[in-house]
Structures are given as structure tokens and as C-alpha cells.
PDB file of N, CA and C in Angstrom:
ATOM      1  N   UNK A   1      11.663  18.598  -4.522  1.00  0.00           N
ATOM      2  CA  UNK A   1      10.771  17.640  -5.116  1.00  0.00           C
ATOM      3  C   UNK A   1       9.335  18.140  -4.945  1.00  0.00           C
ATOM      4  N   UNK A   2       8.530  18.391  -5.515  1.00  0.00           N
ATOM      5  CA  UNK A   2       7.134  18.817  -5.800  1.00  0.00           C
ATOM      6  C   UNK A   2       6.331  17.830  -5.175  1.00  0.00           C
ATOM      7  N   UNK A   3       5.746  18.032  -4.252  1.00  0.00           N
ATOM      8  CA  UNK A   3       4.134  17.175  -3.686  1.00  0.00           C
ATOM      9  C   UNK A   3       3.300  16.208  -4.395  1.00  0.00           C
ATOM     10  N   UNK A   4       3.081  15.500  -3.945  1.00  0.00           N
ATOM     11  CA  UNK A   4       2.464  14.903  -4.889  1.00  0.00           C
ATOM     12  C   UNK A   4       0.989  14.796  -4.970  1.00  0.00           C
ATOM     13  N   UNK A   5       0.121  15.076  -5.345  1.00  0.00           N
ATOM     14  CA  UNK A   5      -1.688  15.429  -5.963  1.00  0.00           C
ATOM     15  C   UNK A   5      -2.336  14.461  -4.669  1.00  0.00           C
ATOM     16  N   UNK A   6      -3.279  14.682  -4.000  1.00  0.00           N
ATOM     17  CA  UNK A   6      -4.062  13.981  -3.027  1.00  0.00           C
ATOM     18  C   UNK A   6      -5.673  13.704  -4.004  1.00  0.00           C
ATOM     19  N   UNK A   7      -5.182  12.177  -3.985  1.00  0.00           N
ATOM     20  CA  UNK A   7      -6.728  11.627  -4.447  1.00  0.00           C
ATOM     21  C   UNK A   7      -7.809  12.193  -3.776  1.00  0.00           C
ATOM     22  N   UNK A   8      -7.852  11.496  -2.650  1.00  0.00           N
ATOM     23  CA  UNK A   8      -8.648  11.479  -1.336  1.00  0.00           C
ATOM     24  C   UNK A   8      -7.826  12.156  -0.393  1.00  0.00           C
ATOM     25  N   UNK A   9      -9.414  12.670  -0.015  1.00  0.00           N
ATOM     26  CA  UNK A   9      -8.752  13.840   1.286  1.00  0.00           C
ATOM     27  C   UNK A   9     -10.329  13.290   2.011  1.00  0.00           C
ATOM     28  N   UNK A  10     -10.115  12.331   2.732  1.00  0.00           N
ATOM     29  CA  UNK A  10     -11.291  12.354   3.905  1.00  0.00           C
ATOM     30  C   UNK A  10     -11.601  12.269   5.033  1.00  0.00           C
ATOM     31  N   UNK A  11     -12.530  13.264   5.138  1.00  0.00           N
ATOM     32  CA  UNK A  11     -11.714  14.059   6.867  1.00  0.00           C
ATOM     33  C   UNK A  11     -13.654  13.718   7.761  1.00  0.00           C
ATOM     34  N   UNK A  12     -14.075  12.771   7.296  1.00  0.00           N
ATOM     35  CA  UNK A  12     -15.493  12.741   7.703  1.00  0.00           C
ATOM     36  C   UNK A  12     -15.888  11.172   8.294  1.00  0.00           C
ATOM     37  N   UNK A  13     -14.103  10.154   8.053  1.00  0.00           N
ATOM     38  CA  UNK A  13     -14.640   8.826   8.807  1.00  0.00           C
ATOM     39  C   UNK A  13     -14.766   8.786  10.237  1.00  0.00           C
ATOM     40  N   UNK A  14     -15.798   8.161  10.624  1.00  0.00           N
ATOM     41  CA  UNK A  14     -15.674   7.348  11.940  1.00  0.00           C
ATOM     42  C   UNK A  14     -14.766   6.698  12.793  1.00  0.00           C
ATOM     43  N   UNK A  15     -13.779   7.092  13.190  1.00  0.00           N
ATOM     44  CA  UNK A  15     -12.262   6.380  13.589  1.00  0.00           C
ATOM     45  C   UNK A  15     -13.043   6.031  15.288  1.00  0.00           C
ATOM     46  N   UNK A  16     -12.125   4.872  15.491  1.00  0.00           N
ATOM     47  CA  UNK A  16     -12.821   4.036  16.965  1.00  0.00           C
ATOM     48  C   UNK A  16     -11.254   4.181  17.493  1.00  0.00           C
ATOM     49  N   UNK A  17     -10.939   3.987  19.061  1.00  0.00           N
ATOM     50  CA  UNK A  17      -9.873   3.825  19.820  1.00  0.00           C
ATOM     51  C   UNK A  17     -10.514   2.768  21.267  1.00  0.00           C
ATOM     52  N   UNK A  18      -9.719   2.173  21.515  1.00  0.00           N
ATOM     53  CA  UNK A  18     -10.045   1.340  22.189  1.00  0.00           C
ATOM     54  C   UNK A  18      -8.735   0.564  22.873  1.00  0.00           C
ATOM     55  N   UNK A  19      -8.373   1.185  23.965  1.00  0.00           N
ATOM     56  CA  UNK A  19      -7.226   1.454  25.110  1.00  0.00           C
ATOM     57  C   UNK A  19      -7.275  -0.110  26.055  1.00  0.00           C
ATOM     58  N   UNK A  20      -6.548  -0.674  26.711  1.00  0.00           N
ATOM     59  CA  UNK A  20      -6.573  -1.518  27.539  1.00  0.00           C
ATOM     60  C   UNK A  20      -5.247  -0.951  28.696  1.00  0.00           C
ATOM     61  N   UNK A  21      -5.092  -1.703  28.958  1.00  0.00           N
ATOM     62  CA  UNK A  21      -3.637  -1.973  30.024  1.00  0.00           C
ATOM     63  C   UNK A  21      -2.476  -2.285  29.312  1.00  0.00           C
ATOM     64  N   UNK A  22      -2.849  -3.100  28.101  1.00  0.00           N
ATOM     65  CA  UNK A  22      -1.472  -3.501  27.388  1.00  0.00           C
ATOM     66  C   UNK A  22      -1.320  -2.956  25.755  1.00  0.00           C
ATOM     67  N   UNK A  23      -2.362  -2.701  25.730  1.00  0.00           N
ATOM     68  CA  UNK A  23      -2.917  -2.409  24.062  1.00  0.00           C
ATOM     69  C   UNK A  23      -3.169  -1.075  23.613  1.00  0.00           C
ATOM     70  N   UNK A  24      -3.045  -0.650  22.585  1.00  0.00           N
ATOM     71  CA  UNK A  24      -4.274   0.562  22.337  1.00  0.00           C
ATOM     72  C   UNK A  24      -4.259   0.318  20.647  1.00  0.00           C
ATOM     73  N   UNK A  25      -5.628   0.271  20.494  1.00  0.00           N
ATOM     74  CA  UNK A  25      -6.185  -0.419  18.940  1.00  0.00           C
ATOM     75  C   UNK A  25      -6.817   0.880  18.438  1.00  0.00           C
ATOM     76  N   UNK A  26      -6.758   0.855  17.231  1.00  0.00           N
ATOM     77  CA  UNK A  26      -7.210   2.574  16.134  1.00  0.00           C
ATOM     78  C   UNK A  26      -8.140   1.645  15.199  1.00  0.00           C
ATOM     79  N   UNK A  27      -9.310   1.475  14.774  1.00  0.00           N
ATOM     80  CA  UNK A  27     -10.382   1.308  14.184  1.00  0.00           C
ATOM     81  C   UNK A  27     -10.322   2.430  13.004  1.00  0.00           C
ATOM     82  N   UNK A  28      -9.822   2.158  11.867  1.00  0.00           N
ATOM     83  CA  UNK A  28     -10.298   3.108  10.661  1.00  0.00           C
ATOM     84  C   UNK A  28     -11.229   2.543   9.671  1.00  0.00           C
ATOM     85  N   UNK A  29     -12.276   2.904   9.153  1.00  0.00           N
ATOM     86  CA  UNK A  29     -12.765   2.555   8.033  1.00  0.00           C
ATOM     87  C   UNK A  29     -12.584   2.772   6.860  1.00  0.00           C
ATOM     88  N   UNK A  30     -11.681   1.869   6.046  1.00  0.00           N
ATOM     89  CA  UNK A  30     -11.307   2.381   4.477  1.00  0.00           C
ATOM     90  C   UNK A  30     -12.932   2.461   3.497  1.00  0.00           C
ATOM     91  N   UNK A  31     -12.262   3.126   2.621  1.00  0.00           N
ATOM     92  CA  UNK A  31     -13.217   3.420   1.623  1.00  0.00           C
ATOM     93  C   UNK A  31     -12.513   2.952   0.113  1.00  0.00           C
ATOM     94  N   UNK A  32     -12.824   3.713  -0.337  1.00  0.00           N
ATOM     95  CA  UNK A  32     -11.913   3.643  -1.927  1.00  0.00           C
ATOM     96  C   UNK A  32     -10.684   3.708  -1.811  1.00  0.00           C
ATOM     97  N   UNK A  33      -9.925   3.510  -1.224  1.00  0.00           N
ATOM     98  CA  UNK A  33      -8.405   3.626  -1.430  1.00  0.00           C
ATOM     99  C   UNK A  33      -7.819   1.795  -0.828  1.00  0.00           C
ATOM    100  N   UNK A  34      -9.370   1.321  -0.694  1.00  0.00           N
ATOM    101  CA  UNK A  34      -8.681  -0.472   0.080  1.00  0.00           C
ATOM    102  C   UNK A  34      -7.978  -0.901  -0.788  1.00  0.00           C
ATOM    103  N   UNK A  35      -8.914  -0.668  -2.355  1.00  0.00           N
ATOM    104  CA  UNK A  35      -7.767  -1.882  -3.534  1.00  0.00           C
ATOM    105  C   UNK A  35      -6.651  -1.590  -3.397  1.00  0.00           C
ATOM    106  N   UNK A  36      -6.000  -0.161  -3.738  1.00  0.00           N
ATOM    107  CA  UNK A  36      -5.053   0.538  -3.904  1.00  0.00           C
ATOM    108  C   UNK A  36      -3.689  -0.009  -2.643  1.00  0.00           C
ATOM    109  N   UNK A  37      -4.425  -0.274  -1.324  1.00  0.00           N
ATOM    110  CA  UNK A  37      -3.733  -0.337  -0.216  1.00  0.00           C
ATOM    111  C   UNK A  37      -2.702  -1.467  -0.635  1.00  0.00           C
ATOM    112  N   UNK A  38      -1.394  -0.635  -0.196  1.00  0.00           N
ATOM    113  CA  UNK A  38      -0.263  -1.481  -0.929  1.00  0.00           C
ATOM    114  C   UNK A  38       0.688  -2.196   0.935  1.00  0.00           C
ATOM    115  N   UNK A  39       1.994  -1.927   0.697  1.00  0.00           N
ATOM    116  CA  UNK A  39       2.335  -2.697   2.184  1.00  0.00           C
ATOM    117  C   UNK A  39       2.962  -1.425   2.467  1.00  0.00           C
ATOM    118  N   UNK A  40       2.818  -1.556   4.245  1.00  0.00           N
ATOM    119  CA  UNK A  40       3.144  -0.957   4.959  1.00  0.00           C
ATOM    120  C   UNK A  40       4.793  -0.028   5.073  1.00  0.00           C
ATOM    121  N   UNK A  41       4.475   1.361   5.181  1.00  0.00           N
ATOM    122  CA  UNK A  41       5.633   1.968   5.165  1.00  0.00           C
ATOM    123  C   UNK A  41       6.053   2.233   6.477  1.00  0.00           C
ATOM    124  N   UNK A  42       5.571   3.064   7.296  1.00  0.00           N
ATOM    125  CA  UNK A  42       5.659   3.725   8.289  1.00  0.00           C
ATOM    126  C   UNK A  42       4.982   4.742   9.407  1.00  0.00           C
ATOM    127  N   UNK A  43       5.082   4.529  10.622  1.00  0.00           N
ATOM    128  CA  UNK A  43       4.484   5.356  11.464  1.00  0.00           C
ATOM    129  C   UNK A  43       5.476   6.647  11.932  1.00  0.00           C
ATOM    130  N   UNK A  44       4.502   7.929  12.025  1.00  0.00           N
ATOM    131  CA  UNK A  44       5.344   9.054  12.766  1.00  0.00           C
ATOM    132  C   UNK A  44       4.628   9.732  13.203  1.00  0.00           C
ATOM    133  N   UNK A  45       4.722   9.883  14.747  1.00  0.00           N
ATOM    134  CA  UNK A  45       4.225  10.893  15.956  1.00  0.00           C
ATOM    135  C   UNK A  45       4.495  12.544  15.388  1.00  0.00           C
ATOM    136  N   UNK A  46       3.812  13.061  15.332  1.00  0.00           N
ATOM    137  CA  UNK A  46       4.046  14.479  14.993  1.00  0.00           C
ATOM    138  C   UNK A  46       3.124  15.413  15.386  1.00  0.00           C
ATOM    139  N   UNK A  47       2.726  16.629  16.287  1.00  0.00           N
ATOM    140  CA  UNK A  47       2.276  17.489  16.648  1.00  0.00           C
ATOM    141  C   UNK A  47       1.135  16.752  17.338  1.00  0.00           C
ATOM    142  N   UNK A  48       1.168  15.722  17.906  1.00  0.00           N
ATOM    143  CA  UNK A  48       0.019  15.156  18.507  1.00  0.00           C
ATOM    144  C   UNK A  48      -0.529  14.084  17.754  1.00  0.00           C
ATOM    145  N   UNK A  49      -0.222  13.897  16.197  1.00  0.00           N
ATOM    146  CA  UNK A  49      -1.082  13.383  15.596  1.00  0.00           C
ATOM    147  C   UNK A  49      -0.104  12.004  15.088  1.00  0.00           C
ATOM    148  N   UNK A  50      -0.790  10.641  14.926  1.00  0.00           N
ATOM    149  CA  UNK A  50      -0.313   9.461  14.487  1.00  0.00           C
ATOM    150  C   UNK A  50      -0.635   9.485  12.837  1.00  0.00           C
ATOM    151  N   UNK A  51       0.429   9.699  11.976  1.00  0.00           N
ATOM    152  CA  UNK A  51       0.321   9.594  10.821  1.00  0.00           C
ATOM    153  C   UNK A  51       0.665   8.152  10.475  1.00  0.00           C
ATOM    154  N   UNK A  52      -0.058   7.323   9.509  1.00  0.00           N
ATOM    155  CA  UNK A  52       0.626   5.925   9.349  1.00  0.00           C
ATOM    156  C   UNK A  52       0.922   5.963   7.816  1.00  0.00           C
ATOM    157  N   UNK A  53       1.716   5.537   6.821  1.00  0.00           N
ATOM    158  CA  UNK A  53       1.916   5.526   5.303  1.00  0.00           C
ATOM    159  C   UNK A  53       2.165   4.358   5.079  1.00  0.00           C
ATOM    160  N   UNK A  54       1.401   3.505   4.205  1.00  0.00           N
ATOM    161  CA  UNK A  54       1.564   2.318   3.616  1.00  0.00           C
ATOM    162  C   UNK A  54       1.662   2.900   1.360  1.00  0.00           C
ATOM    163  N   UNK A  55       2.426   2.244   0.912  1.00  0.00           N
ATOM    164  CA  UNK A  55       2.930   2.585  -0.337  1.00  0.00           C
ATOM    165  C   UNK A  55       0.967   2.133  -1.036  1.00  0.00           C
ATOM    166  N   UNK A  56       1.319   2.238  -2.305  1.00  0.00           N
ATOM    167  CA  UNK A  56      -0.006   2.270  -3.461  1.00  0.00           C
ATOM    168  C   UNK A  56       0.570   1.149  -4.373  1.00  0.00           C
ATOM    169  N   UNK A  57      -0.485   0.009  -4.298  1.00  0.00           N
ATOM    170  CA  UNK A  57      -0.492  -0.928  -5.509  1.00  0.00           C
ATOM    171  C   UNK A  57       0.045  -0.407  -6.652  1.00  0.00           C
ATOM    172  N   UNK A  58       0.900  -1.182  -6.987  1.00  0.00           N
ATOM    173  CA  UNK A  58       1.119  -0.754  -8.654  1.00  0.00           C
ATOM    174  C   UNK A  58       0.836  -1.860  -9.325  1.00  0.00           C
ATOM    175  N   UNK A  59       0.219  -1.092 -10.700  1.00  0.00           N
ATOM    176  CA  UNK A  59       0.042  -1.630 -11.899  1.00  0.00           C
ATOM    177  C   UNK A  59       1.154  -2.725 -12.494  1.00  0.00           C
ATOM    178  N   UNK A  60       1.034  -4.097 -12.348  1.00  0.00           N
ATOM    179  CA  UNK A  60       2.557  -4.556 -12.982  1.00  0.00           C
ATOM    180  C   UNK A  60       1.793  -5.014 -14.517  1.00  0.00           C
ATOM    181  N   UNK A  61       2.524  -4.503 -15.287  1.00  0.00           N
ATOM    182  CA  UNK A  61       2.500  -4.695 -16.787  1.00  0.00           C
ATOM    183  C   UNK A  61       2.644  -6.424 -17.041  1.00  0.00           C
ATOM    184  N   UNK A  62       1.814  -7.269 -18.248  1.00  0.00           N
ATOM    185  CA  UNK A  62       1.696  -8.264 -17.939  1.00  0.00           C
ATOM    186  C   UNK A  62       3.163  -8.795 -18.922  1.00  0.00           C
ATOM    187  N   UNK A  63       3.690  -9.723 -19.341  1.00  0.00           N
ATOM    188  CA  UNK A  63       5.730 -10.100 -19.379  1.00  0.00           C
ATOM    189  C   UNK A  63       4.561 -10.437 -20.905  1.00  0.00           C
ATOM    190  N   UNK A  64       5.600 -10.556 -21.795  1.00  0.00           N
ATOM    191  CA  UNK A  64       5.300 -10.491 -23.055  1.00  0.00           C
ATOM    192  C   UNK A  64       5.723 -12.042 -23.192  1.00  0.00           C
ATOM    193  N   UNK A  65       5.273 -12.996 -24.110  1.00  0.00           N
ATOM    194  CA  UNK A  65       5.734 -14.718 -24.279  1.00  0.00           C
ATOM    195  C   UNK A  65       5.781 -14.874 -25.476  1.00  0.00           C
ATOM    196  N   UNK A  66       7.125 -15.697 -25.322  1.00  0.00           N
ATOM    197  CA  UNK A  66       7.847 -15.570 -26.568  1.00  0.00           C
ATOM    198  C   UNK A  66       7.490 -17.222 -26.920  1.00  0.00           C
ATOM    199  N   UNK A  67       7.013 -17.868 -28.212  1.00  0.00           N
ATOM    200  CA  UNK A  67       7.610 -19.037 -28.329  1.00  0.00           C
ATOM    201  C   UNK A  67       8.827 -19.064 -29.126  1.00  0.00           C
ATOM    202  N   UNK A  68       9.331 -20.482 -29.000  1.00  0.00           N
ATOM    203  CA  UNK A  68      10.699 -20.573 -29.753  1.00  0.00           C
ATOM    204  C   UNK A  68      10.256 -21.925 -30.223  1.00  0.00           C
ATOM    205  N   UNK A  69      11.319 -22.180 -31.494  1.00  0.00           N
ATOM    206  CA  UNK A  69      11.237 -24.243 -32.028  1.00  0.00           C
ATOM    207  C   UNK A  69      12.400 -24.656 -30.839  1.00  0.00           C
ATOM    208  N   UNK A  70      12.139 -26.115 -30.356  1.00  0.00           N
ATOM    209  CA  UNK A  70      13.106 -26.569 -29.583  1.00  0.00           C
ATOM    210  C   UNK A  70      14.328 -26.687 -30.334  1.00  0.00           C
ATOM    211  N   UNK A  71      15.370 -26.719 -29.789  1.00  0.00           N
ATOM    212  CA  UNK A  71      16.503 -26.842 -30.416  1.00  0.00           C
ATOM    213  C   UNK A  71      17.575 -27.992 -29.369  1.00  0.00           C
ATOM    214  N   UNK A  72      18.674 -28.348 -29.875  1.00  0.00           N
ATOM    215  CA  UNK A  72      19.351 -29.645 -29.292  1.00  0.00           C
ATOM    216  C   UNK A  72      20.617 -28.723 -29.347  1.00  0.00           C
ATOM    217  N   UNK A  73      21.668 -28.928 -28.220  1.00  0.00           N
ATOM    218  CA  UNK A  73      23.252 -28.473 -28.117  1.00  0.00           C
ATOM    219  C   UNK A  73      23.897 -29.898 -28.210  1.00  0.00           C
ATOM    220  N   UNK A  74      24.889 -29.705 -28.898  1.00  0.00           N
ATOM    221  CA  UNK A  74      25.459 -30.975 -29.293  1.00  0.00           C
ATOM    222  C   UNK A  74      27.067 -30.847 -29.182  1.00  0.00           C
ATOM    223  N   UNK A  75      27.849 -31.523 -28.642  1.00  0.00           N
ATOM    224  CA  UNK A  75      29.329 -31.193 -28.684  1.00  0.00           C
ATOM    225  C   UNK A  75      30.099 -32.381 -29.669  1.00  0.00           C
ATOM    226  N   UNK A  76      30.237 -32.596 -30.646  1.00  0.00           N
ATOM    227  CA  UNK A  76      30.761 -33.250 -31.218  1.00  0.00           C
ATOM    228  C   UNK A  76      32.390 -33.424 -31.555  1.00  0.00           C
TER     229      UNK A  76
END
């Protein structure tokens, strides 16, 4: 399966961490990719690094409306 094209590649935010006893919180600042931010996929530990993937809004096409004349069912 072929890769897929990287919008954004930004390697210049401000990321915060902030550790307790019970906690540890990651501070990212989105940019252009907030609208887009769709729901949550998944976390994976890998070479040191916390990758997180949440899916991309999609476009839903708007349902096409049909009218009709009322009509009556009748069992005679």
C-alpha cells in the first residue's frame, strides 16, 4: 500500500510536559489541522517516541430530498 502525502509536517511547536506522582500531561498546540481533527485512533511507544493518531474529518456529502404526493394503502 503506498504512503500517504503529509499535509503538515511541523516540527517547530512548543510541546509542554508536566509530570506529577499520578499523572503525566503532553501540552500540544494545534494549528491548521484543529478543523480537520477527527476522533481518536491510537497511541504507540516506539523508539522512545509517543506517536498519537486520531482519523481526519470527512466531508459527508449533503442526502438528496425527494418530495412525493401523499398517497393512502387501502385493503379492500
Amino acid at each position: 500500500m503506498p504512503r500517504l502525502k503529509n499535509l503538515i509536517n511541523s516540527k517547530d511547536r512548543k510541546t509542554s510536559c508536566v509530570m506529577t506522582s499520578q499523572t503525566i500531561a503532553y501540552k500540544i498546540p494545534l494549528g491548521d489541522e484543529q478543523e480537520k481533527l477527527g476522533h481518536f485512533v491510537e497511541i504507540v511507544l516506539e523508539d522512545g517516541f509517543m506517536i498519537v493518531r486520531y482519523a481526519t474529518k470527512k466531508e459527508v456529502p449533503e442526502f438528496r430530498k425527494e418530495t412525493m404526493e401523499p398517497f393512502v394503502v387501502t385493503f379492500d
